[in-house]
Protein backbone atom coordinates (compact mmCIF):
# COMPACT_ATOMS: atom_id res chain seq x y z
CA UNK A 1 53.78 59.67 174.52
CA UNK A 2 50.88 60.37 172.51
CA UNK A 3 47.50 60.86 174.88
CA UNK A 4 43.92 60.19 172.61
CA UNK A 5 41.18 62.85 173.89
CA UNK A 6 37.71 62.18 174.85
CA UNK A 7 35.75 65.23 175.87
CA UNK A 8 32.34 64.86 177.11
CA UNK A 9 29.09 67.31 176.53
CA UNK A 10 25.72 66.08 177.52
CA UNK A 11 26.71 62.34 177.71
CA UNK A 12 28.34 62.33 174.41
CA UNK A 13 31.70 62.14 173.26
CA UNK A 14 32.28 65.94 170.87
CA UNK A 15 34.86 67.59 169.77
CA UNK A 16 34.82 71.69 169.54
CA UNK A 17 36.51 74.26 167.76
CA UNK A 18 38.29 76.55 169.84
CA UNK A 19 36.32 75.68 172.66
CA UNK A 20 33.08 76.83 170.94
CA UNK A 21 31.72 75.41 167.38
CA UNK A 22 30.84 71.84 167.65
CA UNK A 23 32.78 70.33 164.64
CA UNK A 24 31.31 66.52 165.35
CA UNK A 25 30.13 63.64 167.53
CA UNK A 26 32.67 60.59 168.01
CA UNK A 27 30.88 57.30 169.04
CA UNK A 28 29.60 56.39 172.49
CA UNK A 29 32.62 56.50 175.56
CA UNK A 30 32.79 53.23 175.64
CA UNK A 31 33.12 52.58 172.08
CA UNK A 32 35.92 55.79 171.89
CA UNK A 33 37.66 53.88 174.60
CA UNK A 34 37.47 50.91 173.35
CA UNK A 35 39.14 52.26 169.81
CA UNK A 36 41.79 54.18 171.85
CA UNK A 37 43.15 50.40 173.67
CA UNK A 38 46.66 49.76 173.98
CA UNK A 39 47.53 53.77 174.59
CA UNK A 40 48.35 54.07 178.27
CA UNK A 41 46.56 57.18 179.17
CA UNK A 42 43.40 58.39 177.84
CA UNK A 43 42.31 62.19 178.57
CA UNK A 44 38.81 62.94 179.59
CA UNK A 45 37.87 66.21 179.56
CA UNK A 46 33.95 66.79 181.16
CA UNK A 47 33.06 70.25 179.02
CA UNK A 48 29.47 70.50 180.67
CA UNK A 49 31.42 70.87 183.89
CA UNK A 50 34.06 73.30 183.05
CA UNK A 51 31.30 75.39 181.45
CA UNK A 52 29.34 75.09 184.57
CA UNK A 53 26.11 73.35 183.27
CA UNK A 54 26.28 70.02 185.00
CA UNK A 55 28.69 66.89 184.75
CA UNK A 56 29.17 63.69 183.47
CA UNK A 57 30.71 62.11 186.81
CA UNK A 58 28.69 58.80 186.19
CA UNK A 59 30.90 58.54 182.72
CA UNK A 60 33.85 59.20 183.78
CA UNK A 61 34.38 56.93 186.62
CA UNK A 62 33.20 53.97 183.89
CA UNK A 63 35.66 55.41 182.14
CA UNK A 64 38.53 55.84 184.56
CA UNK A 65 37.29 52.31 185.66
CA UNK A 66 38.87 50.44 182.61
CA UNK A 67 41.78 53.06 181.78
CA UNK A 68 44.32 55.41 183.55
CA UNK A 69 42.66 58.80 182.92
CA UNK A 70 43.68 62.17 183.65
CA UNK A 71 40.21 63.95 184.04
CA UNK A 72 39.39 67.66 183.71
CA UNK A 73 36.61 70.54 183.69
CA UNK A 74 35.56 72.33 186.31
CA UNK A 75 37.95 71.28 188.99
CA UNK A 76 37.42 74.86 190.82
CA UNK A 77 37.34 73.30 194.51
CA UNK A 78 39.00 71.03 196.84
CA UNK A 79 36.17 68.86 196.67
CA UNK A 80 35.78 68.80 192.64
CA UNK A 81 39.60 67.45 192.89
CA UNK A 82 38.62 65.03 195.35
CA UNK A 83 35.42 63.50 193.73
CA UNK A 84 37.21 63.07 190.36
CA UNK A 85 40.17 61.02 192.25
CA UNK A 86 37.12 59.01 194.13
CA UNK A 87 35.49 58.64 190.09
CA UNK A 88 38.95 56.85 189.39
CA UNK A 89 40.98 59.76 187.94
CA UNK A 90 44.56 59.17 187.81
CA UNK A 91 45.43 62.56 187.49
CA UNK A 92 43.13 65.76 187.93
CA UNK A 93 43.58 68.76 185.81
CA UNK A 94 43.18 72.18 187.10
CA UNK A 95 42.32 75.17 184.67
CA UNK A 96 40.47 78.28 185.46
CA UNK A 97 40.50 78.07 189.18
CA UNK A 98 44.92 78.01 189.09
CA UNK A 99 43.96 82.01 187.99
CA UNK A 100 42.73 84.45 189.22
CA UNK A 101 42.89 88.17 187.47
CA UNK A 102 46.18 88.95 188.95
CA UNK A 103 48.16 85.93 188.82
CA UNK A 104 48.17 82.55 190.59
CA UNK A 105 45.57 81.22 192.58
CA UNK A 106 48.03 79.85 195.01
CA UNK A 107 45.56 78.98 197.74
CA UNK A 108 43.63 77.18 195.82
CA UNK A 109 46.57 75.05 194.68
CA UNK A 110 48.53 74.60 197.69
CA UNK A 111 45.29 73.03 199.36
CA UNK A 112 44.55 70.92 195.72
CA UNK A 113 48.18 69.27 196.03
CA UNK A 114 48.20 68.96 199.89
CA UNK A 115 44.73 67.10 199.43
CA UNK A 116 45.74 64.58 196.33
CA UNK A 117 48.83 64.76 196.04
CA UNK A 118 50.96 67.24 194.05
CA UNK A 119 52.20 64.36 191.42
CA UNK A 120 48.26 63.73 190.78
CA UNK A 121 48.03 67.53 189.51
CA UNK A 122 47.91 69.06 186.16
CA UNK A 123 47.70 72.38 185.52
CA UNK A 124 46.38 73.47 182.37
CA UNK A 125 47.81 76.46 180.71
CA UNK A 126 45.64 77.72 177.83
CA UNK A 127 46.97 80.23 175.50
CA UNK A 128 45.36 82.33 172.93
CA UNK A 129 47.25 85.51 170.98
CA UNK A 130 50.24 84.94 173.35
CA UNK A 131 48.33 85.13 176.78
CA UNK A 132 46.65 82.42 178.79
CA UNK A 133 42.67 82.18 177.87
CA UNK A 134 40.31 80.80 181.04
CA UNK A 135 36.74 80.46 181.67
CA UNK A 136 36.12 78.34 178.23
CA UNK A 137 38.79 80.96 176.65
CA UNK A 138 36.48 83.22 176.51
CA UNK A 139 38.16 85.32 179.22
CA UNK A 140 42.51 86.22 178.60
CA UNK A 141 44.19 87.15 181.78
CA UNK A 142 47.51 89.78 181.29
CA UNK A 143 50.66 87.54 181.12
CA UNK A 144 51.90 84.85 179.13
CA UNK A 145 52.32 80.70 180.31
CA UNK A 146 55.92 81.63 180.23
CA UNK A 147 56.05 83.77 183.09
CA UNK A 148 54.56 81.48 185.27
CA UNK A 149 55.56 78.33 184.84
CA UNK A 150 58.02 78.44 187.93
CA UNK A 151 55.35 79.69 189.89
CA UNK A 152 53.10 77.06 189.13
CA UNK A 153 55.78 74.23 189.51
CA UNK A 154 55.07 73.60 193.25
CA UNK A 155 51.64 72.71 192.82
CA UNK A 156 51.43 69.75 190.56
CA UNK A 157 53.60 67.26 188.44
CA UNK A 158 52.83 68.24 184.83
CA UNK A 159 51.34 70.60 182.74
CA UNK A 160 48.80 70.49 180.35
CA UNK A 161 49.76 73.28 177.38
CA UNK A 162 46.65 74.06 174.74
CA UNK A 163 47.93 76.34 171.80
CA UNK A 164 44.33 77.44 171.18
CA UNK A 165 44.86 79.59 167.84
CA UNK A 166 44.46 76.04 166.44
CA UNK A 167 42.76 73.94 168.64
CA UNK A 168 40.74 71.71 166.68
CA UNK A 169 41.18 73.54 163.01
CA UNK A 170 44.08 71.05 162.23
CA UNK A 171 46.29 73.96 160.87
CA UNK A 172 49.37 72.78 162.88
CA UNK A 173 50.39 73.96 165.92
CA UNK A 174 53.06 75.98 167.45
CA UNK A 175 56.44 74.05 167.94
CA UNK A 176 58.13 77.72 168.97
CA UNK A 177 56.19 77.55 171.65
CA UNK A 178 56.22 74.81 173.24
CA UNK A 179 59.93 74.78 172.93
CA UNK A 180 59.84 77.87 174.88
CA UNK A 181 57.59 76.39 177.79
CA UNK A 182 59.83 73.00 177.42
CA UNK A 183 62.50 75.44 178.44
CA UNK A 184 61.16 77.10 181.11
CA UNK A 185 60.17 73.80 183.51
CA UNK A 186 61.52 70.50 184.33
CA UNK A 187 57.97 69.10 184.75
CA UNK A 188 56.06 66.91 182.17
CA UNK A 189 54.74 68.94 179.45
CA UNK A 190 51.63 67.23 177.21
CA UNK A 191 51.25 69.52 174.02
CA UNK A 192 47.41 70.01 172.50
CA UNK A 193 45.78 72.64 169.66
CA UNK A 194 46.12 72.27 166.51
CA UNK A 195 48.30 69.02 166.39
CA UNK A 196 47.94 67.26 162.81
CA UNK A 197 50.86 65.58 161.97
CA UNK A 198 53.39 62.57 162.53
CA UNK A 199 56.02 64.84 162.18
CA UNK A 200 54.89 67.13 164.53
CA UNK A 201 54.37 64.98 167.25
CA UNK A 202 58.19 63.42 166.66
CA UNK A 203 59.24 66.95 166.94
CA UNK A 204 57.42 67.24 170.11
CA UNK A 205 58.80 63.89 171.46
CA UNK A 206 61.80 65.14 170.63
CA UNK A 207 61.40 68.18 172.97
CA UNK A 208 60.27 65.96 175.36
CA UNK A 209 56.48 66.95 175.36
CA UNK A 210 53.28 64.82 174.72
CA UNK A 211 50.91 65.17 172.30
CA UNK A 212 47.25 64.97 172.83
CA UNK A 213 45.66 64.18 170.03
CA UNK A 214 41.53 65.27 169.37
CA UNK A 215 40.55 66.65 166.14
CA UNK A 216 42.81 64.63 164.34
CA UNK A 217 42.30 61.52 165.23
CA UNK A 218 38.59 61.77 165.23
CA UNK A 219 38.28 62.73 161.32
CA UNK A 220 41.26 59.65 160.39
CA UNK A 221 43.31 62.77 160.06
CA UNK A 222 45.78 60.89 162.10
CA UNK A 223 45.89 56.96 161.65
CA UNK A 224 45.05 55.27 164.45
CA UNK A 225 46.86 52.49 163.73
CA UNK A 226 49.95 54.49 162.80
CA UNK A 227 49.75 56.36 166.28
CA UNK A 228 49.90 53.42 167.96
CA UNK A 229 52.58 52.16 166.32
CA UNK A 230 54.96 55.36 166.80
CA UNK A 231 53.68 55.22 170.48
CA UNK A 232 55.29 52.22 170.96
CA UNK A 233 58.57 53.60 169.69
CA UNK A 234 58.02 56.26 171.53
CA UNK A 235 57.80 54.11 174.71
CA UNK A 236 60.95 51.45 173.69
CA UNK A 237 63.16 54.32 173.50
């Protein structure tokens, strides 16, 4: 399945580099949404929350209003989880807070999937230079995604898998990878960073794994048409 991207910073719909360089400005939410129709999730990622400088709950639950939306950024409580199912959020996605410097945050999960609903989690696993990245990947913690993937499984229903050497440079991303997480888990895997190709997203499909699609997309990299169209194959199959 191929998931379009809308992350949100100050009201507006952006899209970073690595997390940090603002590459460009996509058209109001409404407008993106409206351009991503007949894709059956959309994923909304609210950057002023993750970095801790507000939120954009009022555009997100418009949002999650008129599309199934898996929602992210700064889900590092109970009640962040909870307010972001109340906005509309089909699924929440849980970054930082799954970490701490030692390993899993398995409090903090077990009472996240005991409060929503383990099926509603995602957990994001960001990795930079082989390790995972958190706090805006600015910060890398000691072990690989790889290692705990099994630990994580308990907790949610999916995972959300950045490769962000790439993100947003539309270099290609890391099949290697992914095929090892794809063989370390059972649960849905949704591939992002660096994605820029047709090809690469069959290759993905092929592993079973999702592609979320940003960067690409937004410069006509990527055809919208063209995505929606192998969606669709994608789905028949």
């Amino acid at each position: 399945m191929i998931i379009p991207c809308i992350d949100l910073m100050d009201g507006k719909v952006v899209q970073l580099i690595q997390g940090r360089e603002k590459a460009l400005e996509g058209a109001a939410p409404l407008e993106m949404l409206a351009r991503f129709e007949g894709f059956p999730q959309i994923q909304v990622i609210d950057l002023d929350a993750a970095l801790g400088r507000g939120e954009n709950d009022a555009i997100v639950e418009l949002l999650a209003s008129r599309a199934r939306c898996r929602v992210g950024g700064g889900v590092r409580t109970v009640e962040r989880a909870r307010t972001l199912i109340g906005c509309g959020a089909h699924r929440v996605i849980v970054g930082t807070s799954a970490f701490t410097g030692q390993g899993v945050n398995h409090a903090l999960l077990e009472t996240v999937a005991a409060t929503i609903g383990r099926e509603r989690v995602t957990i994001a696993l960001d990795s930079k230079g082989g390790r995972i990245v958190v706090k805006g990947w600015t910060e890398s913690l000691d072990f690989p995604a790889e290692q705990v993937l099994t630990q994580l499984e308990p907790y949610c229903g999916s995972f959300l898998c950045t490769y962000v050497d790439k993100e947003g440079m539309m270099q290609g991303t890391d099949l290697a990878w992914f095929g090892r997480l794809r063989a370390g888990t059972a649960h849905g895997i949704t591939a992002a960073g660096g994605i820029t190709t047709a090809d690469e997203i069959r290759a993905l499909e092929a592993m079973r794994i999702d592609s979320a699609l940003g960067m690409a997309i937004y410069t006509g990299r990527l055809d919208l048409a063209e995505m929606r169209r192998l969606n669709d194959t994608f789905l028949a199959d």
